[in-house]
Structure formats: structure tokens, C-alpha cells
Protein backbone atom coordinates (compact mmCIF):
# COMPACT_ATOMS: atom_id res chain seq x y z
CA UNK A 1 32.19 27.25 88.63
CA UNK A 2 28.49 27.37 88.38
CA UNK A 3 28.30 28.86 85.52
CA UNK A 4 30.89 25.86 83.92
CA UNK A 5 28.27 23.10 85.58
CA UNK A 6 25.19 24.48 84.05
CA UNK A 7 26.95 24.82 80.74
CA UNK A 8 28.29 21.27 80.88
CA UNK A 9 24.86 19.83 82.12
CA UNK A 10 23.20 22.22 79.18
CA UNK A 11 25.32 21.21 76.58
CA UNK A 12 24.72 16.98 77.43
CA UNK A 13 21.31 17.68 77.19
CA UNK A 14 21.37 19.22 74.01
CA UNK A 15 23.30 16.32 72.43
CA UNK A 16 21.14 13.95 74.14
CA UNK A 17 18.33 15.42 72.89
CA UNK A 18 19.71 15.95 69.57
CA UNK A 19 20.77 12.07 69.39
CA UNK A 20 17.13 10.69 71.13
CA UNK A 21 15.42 12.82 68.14
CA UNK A 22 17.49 11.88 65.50
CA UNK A 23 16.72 8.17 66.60
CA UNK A 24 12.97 8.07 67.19
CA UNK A 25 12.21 10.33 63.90
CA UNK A 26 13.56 7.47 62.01
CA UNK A 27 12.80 4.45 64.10
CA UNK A 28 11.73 2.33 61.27
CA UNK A 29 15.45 2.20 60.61
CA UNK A 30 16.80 3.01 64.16
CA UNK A 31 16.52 -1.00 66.03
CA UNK A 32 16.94 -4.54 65.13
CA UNK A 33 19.31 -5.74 62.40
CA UNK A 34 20.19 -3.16 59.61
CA UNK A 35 20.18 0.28 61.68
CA UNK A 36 20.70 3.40 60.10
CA UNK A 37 20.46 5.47 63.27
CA UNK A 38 21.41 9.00 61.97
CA UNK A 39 21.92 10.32 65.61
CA UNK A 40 25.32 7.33 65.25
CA UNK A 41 26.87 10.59 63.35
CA UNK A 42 27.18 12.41 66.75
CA UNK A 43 29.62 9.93 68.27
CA UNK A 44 32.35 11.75 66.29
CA UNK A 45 31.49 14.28 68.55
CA UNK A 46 33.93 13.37 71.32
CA UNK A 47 37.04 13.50 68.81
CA UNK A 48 36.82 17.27 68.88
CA UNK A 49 35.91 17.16 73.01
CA UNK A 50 35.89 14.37 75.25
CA UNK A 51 32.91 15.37 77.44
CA UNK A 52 30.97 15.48 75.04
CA UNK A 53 30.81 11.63 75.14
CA UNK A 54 28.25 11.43 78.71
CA UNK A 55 25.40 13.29 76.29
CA UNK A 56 25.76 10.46 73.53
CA UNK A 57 25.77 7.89 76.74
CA UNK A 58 22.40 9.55 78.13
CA UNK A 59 20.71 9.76 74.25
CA UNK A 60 21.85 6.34 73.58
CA UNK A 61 20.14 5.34 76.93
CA UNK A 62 16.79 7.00 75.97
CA UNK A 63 16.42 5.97 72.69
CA UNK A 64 17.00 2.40 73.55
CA UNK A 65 13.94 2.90 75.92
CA UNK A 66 12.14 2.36 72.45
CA UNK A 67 14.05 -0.50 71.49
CA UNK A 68 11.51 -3.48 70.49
CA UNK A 69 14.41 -5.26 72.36
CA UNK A 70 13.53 -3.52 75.55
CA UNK A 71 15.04 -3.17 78.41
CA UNK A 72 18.29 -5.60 77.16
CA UNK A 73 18.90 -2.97 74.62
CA UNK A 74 18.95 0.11 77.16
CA UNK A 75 21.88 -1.72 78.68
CA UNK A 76 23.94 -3.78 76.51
CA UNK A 77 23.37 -0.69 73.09
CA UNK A 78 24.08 2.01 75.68
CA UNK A 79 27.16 -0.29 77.18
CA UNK A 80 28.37 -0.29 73.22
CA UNK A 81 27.85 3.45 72.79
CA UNK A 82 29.99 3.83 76.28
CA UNK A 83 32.75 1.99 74.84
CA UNK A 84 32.48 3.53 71.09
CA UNK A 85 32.86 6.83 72.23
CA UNK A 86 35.59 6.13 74.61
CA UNK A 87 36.95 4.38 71.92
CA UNK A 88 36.26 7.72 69.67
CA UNK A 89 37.46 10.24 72.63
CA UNK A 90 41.07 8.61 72.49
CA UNK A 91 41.59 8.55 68.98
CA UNK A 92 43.93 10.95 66.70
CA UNK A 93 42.64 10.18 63.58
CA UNK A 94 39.28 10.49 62.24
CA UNK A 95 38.98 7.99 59.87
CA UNK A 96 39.85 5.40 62.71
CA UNK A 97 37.90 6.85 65.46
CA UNK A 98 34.71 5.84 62.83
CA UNK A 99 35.88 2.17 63.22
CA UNK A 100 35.18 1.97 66.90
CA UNK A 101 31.48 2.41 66.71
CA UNK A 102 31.18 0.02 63.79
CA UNK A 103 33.57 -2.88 65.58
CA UNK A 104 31.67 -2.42 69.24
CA UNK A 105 28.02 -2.21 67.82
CA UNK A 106 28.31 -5.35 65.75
CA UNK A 107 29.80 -7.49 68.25
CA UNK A 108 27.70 -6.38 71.18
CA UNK A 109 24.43 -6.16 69.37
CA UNK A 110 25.12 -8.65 67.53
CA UNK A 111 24.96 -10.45 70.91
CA UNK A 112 21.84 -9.02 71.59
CA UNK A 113 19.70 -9.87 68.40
CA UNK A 114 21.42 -13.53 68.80
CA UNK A 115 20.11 -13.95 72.37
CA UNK A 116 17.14 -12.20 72.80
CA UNK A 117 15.47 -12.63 69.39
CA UNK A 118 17.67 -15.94 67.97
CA UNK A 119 19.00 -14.38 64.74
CA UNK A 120 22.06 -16.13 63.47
CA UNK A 121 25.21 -14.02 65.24
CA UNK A 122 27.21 -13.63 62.16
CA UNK A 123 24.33 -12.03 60.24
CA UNK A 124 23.56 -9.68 62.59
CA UNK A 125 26.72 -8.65 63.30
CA UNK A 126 27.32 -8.15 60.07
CA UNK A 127 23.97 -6.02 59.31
CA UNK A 128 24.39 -3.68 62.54
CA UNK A 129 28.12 -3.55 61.25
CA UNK A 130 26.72 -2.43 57.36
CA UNK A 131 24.86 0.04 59.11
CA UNK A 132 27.24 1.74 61.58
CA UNK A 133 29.99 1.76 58.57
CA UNK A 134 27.24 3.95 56.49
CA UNK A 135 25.95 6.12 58.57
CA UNK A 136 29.32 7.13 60.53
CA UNK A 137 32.16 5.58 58.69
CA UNK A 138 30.72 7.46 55.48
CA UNK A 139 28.04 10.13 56.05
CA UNK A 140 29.21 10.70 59.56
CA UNK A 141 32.98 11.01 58.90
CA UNK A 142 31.94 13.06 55.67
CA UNK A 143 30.07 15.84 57.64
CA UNK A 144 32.71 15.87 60.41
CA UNK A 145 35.42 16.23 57.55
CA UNK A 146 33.63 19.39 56.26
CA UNK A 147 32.38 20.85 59.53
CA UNK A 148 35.74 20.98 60.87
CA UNK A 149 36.85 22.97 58.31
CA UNK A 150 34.37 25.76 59.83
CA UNK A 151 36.39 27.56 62.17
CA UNK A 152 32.90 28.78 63.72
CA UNK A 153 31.74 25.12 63.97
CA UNK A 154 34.48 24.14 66.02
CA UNK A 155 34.30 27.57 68.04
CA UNK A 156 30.39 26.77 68.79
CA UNK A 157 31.04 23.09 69.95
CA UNK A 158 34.22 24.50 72.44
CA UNK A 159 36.13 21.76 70.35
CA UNK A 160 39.60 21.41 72.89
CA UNK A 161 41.63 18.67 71.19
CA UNK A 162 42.41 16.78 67.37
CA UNK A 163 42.34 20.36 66.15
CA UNK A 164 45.10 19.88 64.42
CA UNK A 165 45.35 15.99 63.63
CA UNK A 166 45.41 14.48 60.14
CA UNK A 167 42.18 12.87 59.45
């Protein structure tokens, strides 16, 4: 049982991590309208394992402590990631599991840039849409397409479900 915790607690870290990195190395293009946040990729993550969704939550949380939107962003961006990877966690085909991040993001921070910063709603939810479709609808679902074709891939992330779905 111990052993179980400290992996779980090991293995949200490392996704955390992964995602905060992924973020802040490329923060010019992480925030604000047209985000190309390359650590987005990693909510495909819970399609292969459900759990693995609390990490994304937690990296999602961090990196929007950097958000030139502040402290807004750490709650209403992490509340979208919540509900993306639920969103993600539930679904049996790839493809569509891509769609939640896009959907959730551009409404909700969409909301954000409108409110906090006065940007027209429909433009920015239409440039933080752009940028979720690229970076997970078509890079994302791209390297999750190929990497789960690598039985060792799916052996190293303990992937427990959609092993066998059509994506």
C-alpha cells in the first residue's frame, strides 16, 4: 500500500513537473491570447489512465502562478484543465477526447482575457481555441497516435484503459 502511494504521489509529480517545464520554457507563447503551451499535449495523458489527470491539475496550477493574468488564471485555467481532463479521462476515442481541451479552454479563458484584460470575448476565444486545436488536436493527438503504438510506452506509463479503442 505504501509502496502504491509513493508511486502515485511520484508519478503526479513527474507529470507536473514535466507540464510546469514544458510551460515556462516557452512562456512567450504559454499565456494570454494565442497559447501554444506544449505541456497542453500531456492532457491526453488521462485517456490511457485516469489518475494521471491530478498531475496535469497540479502543473496547470503552477504554471498559471506565472500567468501575467495572475492569480485569476491559477483558478479559472486550472478550473479548465480540471474539466478538460475529466472531459479527456471519460472519453473512448482519441480524436474526441482532443476536443475537450480545445472547447473548455476557449470558453473559460476566453472569459478570463474578456474580464480581466477587456479583449473582445469572441476573439479570444477563438485564439486560445486556434491554439489548443494545434498543439493537442494536431501535434498532441499525433504523438499520442504513434506512442501508443509502443507497447513499451504504454507499459512505462501503467496505461489501464482505451488500450484497445479506435482512435
Amino acid at each position: 500500500m505504501m509502496k502504491s502511494r509513493i508511486r502515485f504521489i511520484t508519478d503526479q509529480a513527474i507529470i507536473a513537473g514535466v507540464y510546469v517545464a514544458l510551460t515556462l520554457a516557452f512562456a512567450n507563447f504559454s499565456y494570454l491570447g494565442v497559447q501554444f503551451r506544449l505541456g497542453e499535449m500531456l492532457v491526453l495523458l488521462p485517456f490511457f489512465r485516469k489518475d494521471y489527470a491530478f498531475g496535469l491539475v497540479l502543473g496547470c496550477a503552477i504554471a498559471n502562478i506565472f500567468s501575467p493574468l495572475g492569480y485569476i488564471d491559477v483558478i479559472f485555467g486550472t478550473l479548465a484543465t480540471l474539466l478538460s481532463v475529466i472531459g479527456v479521462a471519460y472519453s473512448k476515442k482519441l480524436w474526441v477526447a482532443t476536443l475537450f481541451p480545445v472547447i473548455i479552454n476557449a470558453i473559460i479563458v476566453g472569459f478570463e482575457l474578456y474580464f480581466v484584460l477587456g479583449l473582445p470575448f469572441w476573439l479570444s476565444a477563438g485564439q486560445v481555441a486556434l491554439g489548443q486545436f494545434i498543439v493537442i488536436s494536431l501535434m498532441g493527438y499525433a504523438v499520442f497516435i504513434n506512442l501508443r503504438r509502443n507497447k513499451r510506452f504504454l507499459e512505462v506509463i501503467r496505461a489501464n484503459q482505451n488500450l484497445q479503442a479506435t482512435l
